[in-house]
N, C-alpha and C. Protein backbone atom coordinates (compact mmCIF):
# COMPACT_ATOMS: atom_id res chain seq x y z
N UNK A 1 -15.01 -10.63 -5.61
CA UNK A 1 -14.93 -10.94 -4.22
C UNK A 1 -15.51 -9.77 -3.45
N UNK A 2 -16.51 -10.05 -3.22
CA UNK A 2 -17.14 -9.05 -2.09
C UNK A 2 -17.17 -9.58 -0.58
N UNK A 3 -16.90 -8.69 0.35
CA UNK A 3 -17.17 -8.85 1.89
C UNK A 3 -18.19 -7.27 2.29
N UNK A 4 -18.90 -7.70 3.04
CA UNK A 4 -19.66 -6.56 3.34
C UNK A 4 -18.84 -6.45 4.56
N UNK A 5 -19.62 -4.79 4.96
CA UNK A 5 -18.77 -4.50 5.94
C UNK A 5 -18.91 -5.09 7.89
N UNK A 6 -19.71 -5.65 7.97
CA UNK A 6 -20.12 -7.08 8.70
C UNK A 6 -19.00 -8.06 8.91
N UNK A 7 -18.70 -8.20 7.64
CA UNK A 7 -17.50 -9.55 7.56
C UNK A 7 -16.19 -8.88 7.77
N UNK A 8 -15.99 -7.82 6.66
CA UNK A 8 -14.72 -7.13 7.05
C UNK A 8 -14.62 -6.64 8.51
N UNK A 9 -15.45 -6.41 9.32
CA UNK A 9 -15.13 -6.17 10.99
C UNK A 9 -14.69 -7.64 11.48
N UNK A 10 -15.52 -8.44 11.32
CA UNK A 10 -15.23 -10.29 11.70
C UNK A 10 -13.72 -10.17 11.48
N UNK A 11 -13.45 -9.74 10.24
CA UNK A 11 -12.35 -10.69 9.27
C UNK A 11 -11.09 -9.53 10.23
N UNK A 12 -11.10 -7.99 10.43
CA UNK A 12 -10.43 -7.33 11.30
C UNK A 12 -9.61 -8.03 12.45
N UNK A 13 -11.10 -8.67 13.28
CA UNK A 13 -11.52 -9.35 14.73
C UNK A 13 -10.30 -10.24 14.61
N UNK A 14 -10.76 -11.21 13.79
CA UNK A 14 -9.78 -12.29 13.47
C UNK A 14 -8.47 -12.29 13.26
N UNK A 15 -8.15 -11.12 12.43
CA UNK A 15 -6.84 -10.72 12.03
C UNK A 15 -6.36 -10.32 13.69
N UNK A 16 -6.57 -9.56 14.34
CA UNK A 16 -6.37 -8.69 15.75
C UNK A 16 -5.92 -10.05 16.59
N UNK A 17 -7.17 -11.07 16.49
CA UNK A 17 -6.51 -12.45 17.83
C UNK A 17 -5.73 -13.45 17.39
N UNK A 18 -4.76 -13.49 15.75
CA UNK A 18 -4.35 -14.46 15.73
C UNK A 18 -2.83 -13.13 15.54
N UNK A 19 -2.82 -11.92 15.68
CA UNK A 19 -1.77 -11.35 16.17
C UNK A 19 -1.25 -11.75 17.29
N UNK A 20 -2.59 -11.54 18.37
CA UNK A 20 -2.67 -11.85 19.89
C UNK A 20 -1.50 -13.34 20.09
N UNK A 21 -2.65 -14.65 19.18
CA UNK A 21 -1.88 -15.65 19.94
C UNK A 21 -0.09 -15.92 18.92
N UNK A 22 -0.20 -15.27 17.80
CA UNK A 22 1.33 -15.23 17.81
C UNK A 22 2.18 -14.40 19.03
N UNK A 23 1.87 -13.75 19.61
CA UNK A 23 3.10 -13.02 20.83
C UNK A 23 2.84 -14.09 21.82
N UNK A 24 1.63 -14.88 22.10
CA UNK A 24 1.41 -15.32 23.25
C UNK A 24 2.43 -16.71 22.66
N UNK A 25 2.59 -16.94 21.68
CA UNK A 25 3.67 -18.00 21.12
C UNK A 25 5.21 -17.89 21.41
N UNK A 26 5.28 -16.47 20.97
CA UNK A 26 6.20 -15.52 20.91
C UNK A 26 6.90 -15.75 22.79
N UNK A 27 5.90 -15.45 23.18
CA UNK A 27 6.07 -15.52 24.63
C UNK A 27 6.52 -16.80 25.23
N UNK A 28 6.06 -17.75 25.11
CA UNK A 28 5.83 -18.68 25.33
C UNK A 28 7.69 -19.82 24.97
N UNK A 29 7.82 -19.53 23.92
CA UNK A 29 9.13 -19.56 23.23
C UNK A 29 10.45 -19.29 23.94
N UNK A 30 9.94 -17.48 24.45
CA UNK A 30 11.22 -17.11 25.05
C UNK A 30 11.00 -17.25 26.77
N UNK A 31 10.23 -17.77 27.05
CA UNK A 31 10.23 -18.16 28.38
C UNK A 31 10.41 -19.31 28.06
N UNK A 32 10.64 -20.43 27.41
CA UNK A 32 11.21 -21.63 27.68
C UNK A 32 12.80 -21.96 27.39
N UNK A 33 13.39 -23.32 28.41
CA UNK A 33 14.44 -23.71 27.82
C UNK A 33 14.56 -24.92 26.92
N UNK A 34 13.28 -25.48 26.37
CA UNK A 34 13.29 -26.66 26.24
C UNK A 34 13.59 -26.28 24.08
N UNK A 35 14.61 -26.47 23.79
CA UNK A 35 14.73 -26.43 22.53
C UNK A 35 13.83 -26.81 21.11
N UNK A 36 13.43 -27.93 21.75
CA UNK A 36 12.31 -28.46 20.94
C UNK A 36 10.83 -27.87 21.17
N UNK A 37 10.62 -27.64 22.05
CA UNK A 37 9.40 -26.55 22.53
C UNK A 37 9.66 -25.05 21.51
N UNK A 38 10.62 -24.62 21.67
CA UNK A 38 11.06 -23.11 21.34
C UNK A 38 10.90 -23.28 19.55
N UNK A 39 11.36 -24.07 19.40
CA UNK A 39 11.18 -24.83 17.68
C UNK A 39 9.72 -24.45 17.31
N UNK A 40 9.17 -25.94 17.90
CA UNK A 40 7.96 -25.41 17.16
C UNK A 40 6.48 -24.22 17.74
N UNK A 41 7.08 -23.93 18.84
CA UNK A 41 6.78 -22.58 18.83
C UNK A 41 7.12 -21.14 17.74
N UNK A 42 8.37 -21.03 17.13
CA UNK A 42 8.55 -20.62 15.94
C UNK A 42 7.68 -20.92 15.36
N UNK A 43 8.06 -22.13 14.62
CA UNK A 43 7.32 -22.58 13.95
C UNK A 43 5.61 -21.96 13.69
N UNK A 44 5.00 -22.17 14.55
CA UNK A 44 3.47 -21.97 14.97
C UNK A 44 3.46 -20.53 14.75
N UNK A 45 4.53 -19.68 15.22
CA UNK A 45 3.84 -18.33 14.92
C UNK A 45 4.43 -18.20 13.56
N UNK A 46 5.51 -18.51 13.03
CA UNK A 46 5.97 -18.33 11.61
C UNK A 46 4.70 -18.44 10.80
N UNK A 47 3.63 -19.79 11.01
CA UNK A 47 2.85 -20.26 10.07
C UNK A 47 1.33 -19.13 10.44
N UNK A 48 1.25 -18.85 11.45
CA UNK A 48 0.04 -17.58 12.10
C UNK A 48 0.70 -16.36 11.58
N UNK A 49 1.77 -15.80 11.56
CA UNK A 49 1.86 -14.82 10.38
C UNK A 49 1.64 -14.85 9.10
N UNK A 50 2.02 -16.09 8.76
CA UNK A 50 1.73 -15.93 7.51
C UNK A 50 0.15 -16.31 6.59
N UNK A 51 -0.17 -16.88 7.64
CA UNK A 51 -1.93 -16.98 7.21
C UNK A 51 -2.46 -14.91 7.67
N UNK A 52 -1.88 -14.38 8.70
CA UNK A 52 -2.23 -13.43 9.05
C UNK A 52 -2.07 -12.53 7.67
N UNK A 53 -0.84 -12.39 7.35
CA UNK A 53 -0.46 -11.79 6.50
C UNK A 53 -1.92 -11.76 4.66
N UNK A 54 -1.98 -13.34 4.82
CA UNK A 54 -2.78 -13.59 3.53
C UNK A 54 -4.28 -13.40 4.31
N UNK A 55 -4.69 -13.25 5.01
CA UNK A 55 -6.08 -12.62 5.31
C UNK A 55 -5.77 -11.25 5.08
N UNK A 56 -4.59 -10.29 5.38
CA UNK A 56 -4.90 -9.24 5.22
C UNK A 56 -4.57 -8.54 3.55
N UNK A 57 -4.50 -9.57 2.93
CA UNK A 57 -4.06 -9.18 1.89
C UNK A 57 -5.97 -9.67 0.95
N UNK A 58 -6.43 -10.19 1.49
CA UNK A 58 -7.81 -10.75 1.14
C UNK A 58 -8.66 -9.13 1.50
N UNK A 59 -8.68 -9.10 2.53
CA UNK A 59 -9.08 -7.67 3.35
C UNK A 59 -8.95 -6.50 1.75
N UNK A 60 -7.60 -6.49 1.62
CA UNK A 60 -7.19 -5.32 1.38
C UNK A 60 -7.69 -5.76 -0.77
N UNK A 61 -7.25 -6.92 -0.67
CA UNK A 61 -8.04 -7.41 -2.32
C UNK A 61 -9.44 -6.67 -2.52
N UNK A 62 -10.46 -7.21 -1.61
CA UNK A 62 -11.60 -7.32 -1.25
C UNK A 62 -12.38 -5.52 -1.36
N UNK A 63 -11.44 -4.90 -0.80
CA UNK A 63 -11.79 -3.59 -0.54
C UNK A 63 -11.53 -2.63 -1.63
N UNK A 64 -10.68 -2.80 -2.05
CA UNK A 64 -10.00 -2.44 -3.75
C UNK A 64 -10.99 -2.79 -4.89
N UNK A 65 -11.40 -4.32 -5.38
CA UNK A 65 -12.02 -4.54 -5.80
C UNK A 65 -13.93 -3.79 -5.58
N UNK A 66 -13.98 -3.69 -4.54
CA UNK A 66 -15.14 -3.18 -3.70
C UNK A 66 -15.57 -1.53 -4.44
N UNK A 67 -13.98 -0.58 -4.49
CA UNK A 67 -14.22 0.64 -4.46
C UNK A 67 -13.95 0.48 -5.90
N UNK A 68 -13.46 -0.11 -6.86
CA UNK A 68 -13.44 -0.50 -8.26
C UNK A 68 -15.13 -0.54 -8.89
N UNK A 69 -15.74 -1.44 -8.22
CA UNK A 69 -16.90 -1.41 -8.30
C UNK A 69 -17.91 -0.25 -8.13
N UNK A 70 -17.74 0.34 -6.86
CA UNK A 70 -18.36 1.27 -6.76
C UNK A 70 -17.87 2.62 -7.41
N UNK A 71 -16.82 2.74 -8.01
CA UNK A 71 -16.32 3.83 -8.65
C UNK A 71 -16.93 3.80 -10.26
N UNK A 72 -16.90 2.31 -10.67
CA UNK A 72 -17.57 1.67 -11.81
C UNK A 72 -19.13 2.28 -12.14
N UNK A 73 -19.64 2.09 -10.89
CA UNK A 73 -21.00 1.94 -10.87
C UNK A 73 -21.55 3.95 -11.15
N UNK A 74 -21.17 4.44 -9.53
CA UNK A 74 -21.48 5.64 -9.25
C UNK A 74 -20.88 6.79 -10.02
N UNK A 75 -18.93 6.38 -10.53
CA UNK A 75 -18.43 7.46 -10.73
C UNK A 75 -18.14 8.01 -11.94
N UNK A 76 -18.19 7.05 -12.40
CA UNK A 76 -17.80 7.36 -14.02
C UNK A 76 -18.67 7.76 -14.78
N UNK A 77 -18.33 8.52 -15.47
CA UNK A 77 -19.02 9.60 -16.16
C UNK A 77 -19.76 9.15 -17.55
């Protein structure tokens, strides 16, 4: 799995605005009284963390594997 570093800024970007619209969920939630609103507002950010979470774990795969490679290539003796 390679990402150049092009994509890994994208893939950053991405990670950064679906932080964004979980608080704006977040927000959204605790300014309401409507129970069923507040639900699946949870809901929605429960499921945006956790895609958040597995992009950054792709990120962090990606980059590991990356310096594996290049340690492979350049470092070893």
């Amino acid at each position: 799995m390679v990402i150049n570093d092009l994509e890994r800024n994208d893939l950053e970007i991405v990670i950064a605005k679906m932080n964004e619209a979980s608080a704006i969920f977040s927000k959204l939630a605790a300014n309401s009284v409507d129970d069923d609103f507040v639900a699946e507002m949870d809901v929605a950010s429960g499921e945006l963390t956790y895609f958040t979470d597995k992009l950054r774990s792709v990120n962090s795969r990606a980059h590991m594997i990356d310096y594996a490679e290049y340690h492979e290539r350049y470092l070893r003796d």
